[in-house]
Protein backbone atom coordinates (compact mmCIF):
# COMPACT_ATOMS: atom_id res chain seq x y z
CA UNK A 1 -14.75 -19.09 -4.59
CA UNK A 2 -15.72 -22.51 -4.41
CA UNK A 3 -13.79 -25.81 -5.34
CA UNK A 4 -15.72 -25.89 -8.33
CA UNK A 5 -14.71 -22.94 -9.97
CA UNK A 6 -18.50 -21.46 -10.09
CA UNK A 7 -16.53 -17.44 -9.47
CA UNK A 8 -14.06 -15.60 -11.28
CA UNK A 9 -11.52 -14.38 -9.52
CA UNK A 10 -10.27 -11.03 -9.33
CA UNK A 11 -7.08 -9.40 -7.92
CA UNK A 12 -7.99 -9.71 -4.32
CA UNK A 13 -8.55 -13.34 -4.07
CA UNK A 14 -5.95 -15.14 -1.87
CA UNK A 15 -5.33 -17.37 -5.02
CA UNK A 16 -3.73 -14.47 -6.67
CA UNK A 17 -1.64 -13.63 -4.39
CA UNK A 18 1.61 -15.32 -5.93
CA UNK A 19 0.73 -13.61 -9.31
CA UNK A 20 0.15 -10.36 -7.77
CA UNK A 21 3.69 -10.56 -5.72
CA UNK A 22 5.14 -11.18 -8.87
CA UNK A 23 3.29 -8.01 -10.55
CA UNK A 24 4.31 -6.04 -7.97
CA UNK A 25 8.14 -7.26 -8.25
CA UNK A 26 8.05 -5.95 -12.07
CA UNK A 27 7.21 -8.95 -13.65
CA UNK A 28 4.64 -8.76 -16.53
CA UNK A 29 4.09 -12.21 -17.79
CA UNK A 30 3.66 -14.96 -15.04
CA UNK A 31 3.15 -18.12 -15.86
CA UNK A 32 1.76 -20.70 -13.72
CA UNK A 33 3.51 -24.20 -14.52
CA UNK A 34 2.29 -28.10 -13.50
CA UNK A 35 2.78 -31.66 -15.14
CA UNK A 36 0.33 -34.90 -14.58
CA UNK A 37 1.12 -38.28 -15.66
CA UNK A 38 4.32 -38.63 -13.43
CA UNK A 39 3.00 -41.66 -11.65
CA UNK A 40 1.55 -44.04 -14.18
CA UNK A 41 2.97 -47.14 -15.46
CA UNK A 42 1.66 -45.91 -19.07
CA UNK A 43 1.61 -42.72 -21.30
CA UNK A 44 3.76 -39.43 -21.49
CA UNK A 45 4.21 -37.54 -19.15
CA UNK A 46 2.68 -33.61 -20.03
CA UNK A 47 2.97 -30.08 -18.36
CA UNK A 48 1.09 -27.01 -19.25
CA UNK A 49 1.92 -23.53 -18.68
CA UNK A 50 -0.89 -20.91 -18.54
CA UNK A 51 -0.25 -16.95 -18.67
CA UNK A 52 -3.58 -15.35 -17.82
CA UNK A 53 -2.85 -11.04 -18.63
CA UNK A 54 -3.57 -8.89 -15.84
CA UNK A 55 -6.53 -7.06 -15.19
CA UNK A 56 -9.49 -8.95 -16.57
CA UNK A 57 -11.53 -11.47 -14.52
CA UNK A 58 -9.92 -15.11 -14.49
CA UNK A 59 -11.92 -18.16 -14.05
CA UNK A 60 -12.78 -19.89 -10.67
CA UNK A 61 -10.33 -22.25 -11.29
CA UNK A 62 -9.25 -25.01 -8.62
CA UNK A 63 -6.78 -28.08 -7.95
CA UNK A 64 -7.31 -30.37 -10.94
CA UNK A 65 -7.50 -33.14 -8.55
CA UNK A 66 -9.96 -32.03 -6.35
CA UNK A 67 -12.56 -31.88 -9.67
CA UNK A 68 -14.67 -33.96 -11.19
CA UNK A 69 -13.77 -34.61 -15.18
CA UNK A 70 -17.22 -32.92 -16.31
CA UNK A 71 -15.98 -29.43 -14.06
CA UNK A 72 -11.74 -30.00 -15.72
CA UNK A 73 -13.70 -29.58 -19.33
CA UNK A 74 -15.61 -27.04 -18.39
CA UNK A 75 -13.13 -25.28 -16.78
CA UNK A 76 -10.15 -26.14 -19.41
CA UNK A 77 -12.64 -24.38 -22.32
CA UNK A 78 -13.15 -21.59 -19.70
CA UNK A 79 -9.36 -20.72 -19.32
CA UNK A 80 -9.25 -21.19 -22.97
CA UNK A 81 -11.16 -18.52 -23.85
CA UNK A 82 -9.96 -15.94 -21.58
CA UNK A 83 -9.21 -12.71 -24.28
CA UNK A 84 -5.08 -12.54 -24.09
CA UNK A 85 -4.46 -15.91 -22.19
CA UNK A 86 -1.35 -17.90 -23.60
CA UNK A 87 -0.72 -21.51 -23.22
CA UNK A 88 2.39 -24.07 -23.83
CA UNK A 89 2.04 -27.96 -23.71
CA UNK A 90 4.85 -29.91 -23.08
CA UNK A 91 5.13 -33.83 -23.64
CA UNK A 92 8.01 -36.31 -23.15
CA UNK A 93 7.06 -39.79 -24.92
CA UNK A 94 7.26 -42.85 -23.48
CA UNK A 95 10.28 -44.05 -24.45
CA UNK A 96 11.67 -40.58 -23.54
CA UNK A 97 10.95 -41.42 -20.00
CA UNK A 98 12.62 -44.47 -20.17
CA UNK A 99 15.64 -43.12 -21.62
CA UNK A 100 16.33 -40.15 -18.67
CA UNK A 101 14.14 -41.18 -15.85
CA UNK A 102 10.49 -39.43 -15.11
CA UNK A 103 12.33 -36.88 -13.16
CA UNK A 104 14.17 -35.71 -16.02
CA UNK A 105 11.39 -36.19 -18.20
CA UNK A 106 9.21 -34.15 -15.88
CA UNK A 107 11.28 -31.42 -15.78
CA UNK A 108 12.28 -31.58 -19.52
CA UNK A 109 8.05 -31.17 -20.27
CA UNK A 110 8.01 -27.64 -18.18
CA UNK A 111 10.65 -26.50 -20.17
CA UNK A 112 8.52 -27.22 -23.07
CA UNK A 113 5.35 -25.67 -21.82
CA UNK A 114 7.05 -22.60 -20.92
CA UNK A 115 8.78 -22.27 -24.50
CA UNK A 116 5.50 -23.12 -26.22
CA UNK A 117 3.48 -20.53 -23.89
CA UNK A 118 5.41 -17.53 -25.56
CA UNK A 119 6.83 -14.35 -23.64
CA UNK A 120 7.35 -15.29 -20.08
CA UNK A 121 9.15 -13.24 -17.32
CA UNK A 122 8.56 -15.50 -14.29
CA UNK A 123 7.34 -18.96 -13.43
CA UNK A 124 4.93 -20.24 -10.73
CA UNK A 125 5.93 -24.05 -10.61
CA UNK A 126 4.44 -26.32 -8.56
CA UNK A 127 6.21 -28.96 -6.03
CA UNK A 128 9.96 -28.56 -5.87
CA UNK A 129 12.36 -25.94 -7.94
CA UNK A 130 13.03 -26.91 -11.54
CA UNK A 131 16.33 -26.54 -12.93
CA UNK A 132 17.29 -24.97 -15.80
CA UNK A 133 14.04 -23.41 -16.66
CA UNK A 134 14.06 -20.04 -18.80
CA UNK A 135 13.73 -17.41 -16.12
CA UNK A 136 13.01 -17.03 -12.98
CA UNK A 137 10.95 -18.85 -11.19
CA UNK A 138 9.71 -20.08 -7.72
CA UNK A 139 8.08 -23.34 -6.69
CA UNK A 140 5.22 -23.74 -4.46
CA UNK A 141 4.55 -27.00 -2.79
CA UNK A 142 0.75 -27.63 -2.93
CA UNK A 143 0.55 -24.61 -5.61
CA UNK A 144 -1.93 -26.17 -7.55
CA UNK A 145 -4.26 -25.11 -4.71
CA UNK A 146 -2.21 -21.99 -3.60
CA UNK A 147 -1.84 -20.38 -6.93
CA UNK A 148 -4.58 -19.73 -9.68
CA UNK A 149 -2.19 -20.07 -12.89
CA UNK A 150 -0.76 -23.54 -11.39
CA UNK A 151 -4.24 -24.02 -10.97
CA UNK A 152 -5.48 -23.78 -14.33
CA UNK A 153 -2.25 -25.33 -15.68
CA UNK A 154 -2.72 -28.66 -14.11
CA UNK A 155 -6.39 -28.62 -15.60
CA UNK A 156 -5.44 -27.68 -18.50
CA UNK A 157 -2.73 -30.34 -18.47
CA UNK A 158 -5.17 -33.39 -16.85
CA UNK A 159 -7.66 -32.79 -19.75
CA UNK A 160 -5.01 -32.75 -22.44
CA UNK A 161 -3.01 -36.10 -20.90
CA UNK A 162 -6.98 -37.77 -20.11
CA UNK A 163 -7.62 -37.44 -23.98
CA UNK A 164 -4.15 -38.54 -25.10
CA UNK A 165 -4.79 -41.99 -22.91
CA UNK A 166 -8.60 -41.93 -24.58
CA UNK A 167 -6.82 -42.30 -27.30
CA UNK A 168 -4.00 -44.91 -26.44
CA UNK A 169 -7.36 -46.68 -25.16
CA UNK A 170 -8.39 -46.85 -28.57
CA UNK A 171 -5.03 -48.04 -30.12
CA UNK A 172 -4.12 -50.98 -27.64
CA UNK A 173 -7.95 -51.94 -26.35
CA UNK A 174 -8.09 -54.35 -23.22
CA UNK A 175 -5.63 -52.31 -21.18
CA UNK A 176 -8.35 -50.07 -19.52
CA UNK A 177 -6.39 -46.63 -20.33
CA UNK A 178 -9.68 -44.81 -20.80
CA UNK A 179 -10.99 -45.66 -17.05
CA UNK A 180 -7.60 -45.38 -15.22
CA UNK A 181 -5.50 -43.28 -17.95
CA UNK A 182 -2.30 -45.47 -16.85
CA UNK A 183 -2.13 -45.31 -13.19
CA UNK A 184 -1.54 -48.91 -11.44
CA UNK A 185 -4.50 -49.74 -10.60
CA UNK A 186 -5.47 -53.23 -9.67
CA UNK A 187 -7.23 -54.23 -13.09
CA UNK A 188 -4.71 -51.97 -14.66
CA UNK A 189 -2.27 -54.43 -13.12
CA UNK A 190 -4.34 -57.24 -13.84
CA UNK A 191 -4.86 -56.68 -17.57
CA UNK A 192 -0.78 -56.26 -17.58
CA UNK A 193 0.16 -59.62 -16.56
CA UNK A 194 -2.18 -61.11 -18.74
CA UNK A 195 -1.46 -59.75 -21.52
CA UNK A 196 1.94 -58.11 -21.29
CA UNK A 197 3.27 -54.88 -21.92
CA UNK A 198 2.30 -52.78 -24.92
CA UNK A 199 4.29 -50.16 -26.63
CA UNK A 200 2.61 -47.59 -24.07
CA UNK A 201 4.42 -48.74 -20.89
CA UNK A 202 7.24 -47.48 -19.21
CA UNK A 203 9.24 -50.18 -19.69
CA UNK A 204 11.58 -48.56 -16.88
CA UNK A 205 8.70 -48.62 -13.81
CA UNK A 206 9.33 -51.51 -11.74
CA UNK A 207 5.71 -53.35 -12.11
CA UNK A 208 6.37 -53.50 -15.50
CA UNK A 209 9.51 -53.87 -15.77
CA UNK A 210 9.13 -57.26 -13.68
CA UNK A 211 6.71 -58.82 -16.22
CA UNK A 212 9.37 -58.23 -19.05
CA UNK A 213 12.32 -59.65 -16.26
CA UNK A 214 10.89 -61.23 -13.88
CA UNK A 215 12.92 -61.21 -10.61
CA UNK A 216 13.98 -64.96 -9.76
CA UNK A 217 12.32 -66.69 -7.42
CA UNK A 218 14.00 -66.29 -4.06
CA UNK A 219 14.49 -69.84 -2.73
CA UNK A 220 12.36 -71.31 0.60
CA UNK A 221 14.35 -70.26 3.99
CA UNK A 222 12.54 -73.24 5.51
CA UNK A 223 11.81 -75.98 2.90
């Protein structure tokens, strides 16, 4: 398989190996779980989780982050349209993350993607465990490239967060969310001081919140 996604994948492919451990446990639904959008200084933050059924070929998928945008649509319509596959988005707002940390807010959008996904049994979570999610679960640390449902659930969650900052592009123009969908870059950054914060920001992430409150100015040690 390449890092493209150019094969399908089939049972013995070493990125089915967590799903087929899990088959083999007695587990029947296994959904893979992964958020973007914890980093950025703008935008929700949004999981997906992906159940792909057993026994049918799944697409080549790869580590969202390792793809180009044009090969995350292609693949994202490919997972799509597998015949059985079910899928859960889950969003926390802006002002959400503000209010319980992007941590919390992290954690509170898996919850939502496995709800929305329908009958699960077990979870394949990427990074570090989750609390309090709906069953049973175990968390992989680099499982977006260990793992084919992770896989396809942080493509499937890149191309649905890219859009939603497409469109915040569109709503508050001059910020540069289409390019950089929120991230700190420097003309993100740039474009911030200049013009302030917009209703989009995390208010609560320190770059931002400095503009709003800016720290004083910390007197000369040798004036």
């Amino acid at each position: 398989m390449s890092k493209h996604g150019s094969a399908l994948l089939l049972e013995t492919d070493e990125l089915l190996r967590p799903e087929c451990e899990c088959w083999q446990e007695g587990f029947c639904f296994v959904a893979g779980v992964d958020e973007v959008g914890r980093g950025p200084l703008a935008g929700p933050v949004v999981a997906a989780a992906v159940v792909f059924p057993r026994g049918v070929p799944w697409p080549g998928v790869y580590d969202s982050k390792q793809l180009k945008a044009a090969d995350r649509e292609r693949l994202d319509r490919e997972i799509r349209s597998v015949p059985g596959v079910r899928i859960g988005i889950g969003e926390v707002p802006v002002e959400e993350i503000d209010r319980i940390n992007i941590l919390n807010a992290t954690h509170r959008a898996m919850r939502e993607a496995v709800l929305a996904a329908g009958e699960v049994d077990f979870i394949l979570v990427d990074g570090r465990p989750v609390k309090n999610l709906p069953c049973p679960s175990r968390a992989l640390v680099k499982g977006d490239s260990r793992s084919a449902s992770i896989a396809a659930a942080s493509i499937v969650a890149k191309v649905y967060r890219d859009r939603l900052m497409d469109e915040l592009d569109l709503r508050w123009p001059g910020y540069g969310f289409k390019e950089h969908k929120g991230y700190g870059t420097a003309a993100h950054l740039e474009s911030l001081r200049r013009l302030g914060p917009c209703p989009a920001h995390r208010k609560s992430f320190r770059p931002v919140r400095e503009i709003i409150d800016p720290p004083p100015e910390q007197p000369e040690l040798f004036a």
